[in-house]
Protein backbone atom coordinates (compact mmCIF):
# COMPACT_ATOMS: atom_id res chain seq x y z
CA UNK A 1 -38.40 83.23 -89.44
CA UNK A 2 -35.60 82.99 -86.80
CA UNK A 3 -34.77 80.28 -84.62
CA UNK A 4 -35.44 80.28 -80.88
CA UNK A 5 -31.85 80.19 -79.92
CA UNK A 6 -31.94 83.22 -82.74
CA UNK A 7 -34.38 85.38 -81.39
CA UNK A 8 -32.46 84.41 -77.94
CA UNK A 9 -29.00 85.60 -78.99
CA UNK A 10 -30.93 88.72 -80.53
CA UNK A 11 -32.02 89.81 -76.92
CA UNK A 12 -28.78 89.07 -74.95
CA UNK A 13 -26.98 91.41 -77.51
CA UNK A 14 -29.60 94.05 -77.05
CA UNK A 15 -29.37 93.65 -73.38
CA UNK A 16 -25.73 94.70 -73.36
CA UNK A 17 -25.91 97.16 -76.53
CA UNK A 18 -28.78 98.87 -75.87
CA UNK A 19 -29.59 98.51 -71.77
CA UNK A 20 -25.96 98.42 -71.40
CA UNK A 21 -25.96 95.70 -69.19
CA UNK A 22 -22.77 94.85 -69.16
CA UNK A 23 -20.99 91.58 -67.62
CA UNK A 24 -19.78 93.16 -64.30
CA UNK A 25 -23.92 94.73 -63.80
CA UNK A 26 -24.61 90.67 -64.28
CA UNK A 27 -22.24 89.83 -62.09
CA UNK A 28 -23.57 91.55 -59.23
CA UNK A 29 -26.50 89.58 -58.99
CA UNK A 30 -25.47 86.67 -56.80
CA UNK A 31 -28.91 86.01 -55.21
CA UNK A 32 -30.69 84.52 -58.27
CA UNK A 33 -31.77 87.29 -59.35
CA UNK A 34 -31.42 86.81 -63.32
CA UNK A 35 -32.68 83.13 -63.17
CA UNK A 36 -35.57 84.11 -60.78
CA UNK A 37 -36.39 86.98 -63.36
CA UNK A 38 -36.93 84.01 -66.27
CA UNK A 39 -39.12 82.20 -63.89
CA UNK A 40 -41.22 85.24 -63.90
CA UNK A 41 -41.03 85.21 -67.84
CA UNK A 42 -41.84 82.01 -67.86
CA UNK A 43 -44.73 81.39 -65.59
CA UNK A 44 -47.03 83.63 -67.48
CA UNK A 45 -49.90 82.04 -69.41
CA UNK A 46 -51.51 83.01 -72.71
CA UNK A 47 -53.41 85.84 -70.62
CA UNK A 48 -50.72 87.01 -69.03
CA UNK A 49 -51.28 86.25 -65.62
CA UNK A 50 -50.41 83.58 -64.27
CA UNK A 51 -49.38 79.61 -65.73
CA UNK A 52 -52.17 77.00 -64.61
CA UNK A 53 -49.39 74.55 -64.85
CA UNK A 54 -47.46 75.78 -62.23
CA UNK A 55 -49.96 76.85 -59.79
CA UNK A 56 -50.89 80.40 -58.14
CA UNK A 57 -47.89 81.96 -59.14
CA UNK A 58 -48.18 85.25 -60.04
CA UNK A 59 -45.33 86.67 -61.60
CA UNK A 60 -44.81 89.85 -59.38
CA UNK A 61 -44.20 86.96 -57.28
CA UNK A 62 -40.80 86.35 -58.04
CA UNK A 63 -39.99 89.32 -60.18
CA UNK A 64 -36.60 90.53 -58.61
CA UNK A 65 -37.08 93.87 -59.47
CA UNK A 66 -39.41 96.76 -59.86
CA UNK A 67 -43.08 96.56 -60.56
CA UNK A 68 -42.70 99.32 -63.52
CA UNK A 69 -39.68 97.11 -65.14
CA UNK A 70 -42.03 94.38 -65.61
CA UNK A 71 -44.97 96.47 -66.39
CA UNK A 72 -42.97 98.13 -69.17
CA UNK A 73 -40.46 95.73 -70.37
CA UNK A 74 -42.17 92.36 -69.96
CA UNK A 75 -45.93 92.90 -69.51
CA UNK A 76 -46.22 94.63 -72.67
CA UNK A 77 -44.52 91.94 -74.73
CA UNK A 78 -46.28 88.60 -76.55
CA UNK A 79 -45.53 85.23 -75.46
CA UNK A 80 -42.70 84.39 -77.67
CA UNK A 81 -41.41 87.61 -76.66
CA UNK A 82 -41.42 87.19 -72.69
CA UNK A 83 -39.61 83.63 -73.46
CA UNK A 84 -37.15 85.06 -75.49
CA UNK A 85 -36.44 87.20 -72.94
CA UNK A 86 -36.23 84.27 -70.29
CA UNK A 87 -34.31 82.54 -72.32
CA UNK A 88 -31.58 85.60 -72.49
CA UNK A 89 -31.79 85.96 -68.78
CA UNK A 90 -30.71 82.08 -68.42
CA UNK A 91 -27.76 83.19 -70.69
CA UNK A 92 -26.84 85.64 -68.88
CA UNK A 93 -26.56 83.92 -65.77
CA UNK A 94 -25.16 81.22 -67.11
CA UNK A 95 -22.35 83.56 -68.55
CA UNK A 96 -22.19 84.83 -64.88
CA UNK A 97 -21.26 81.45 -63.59
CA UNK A 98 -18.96 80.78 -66.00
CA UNK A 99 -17.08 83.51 -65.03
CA UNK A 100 -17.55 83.33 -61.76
CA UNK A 101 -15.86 79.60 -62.11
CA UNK A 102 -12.72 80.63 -64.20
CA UNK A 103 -12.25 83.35 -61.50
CA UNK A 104 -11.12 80.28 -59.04
């Protein structure tokens, strides 16, 4: 069985090999988009809906893009899945501030 941080490299690499989402597509997103997209990931409960926890938030909510992305890419997966793919997202963005910081 992999690791979180495993399963969490796993889906950055297939973000950029397969989705070819590539550092400058990341970098274009200076409005939170790839941290608001894990908060969408994240909020979910074990029904998929929405996370008790956290209140009424739905997340369509906060989802920074389409309605048939999330339908089709995050929707559809299982809960270890959707943080996995939160947890890549919070890479990602972290990678984009990182370069955004050696850049001044």
């Amino acid at each position: 069985m992999k690791t979180g941080a495993e399963l969490i490299a796993i889906e950055r690499e297939e973000h950029t090999s397969k989705h070819e989402w590539t550092p400058e597509h990341d970098d274009a997103y200076t409005y939170g988009e790839l941290p608001t997209a894990a908060i969408a990931c994240i909020v979910m409960d074990e029904d998929l809906r929405y996370n008790t926890v956290a209140g009424p938030l739905y997340p369509l909510d906060v989802w920074p893009w389409g309605q048939d992305d999330y339908y089709n890419n995050i929707l559809k997966k299982d809960r270890i899945g959707q943080l996995t793919v939160a947890g890549a997202l919070i890479a990602a963005e972290i990678d984009r501030l990182q370069r955004l910081a050696s850049a001044d």
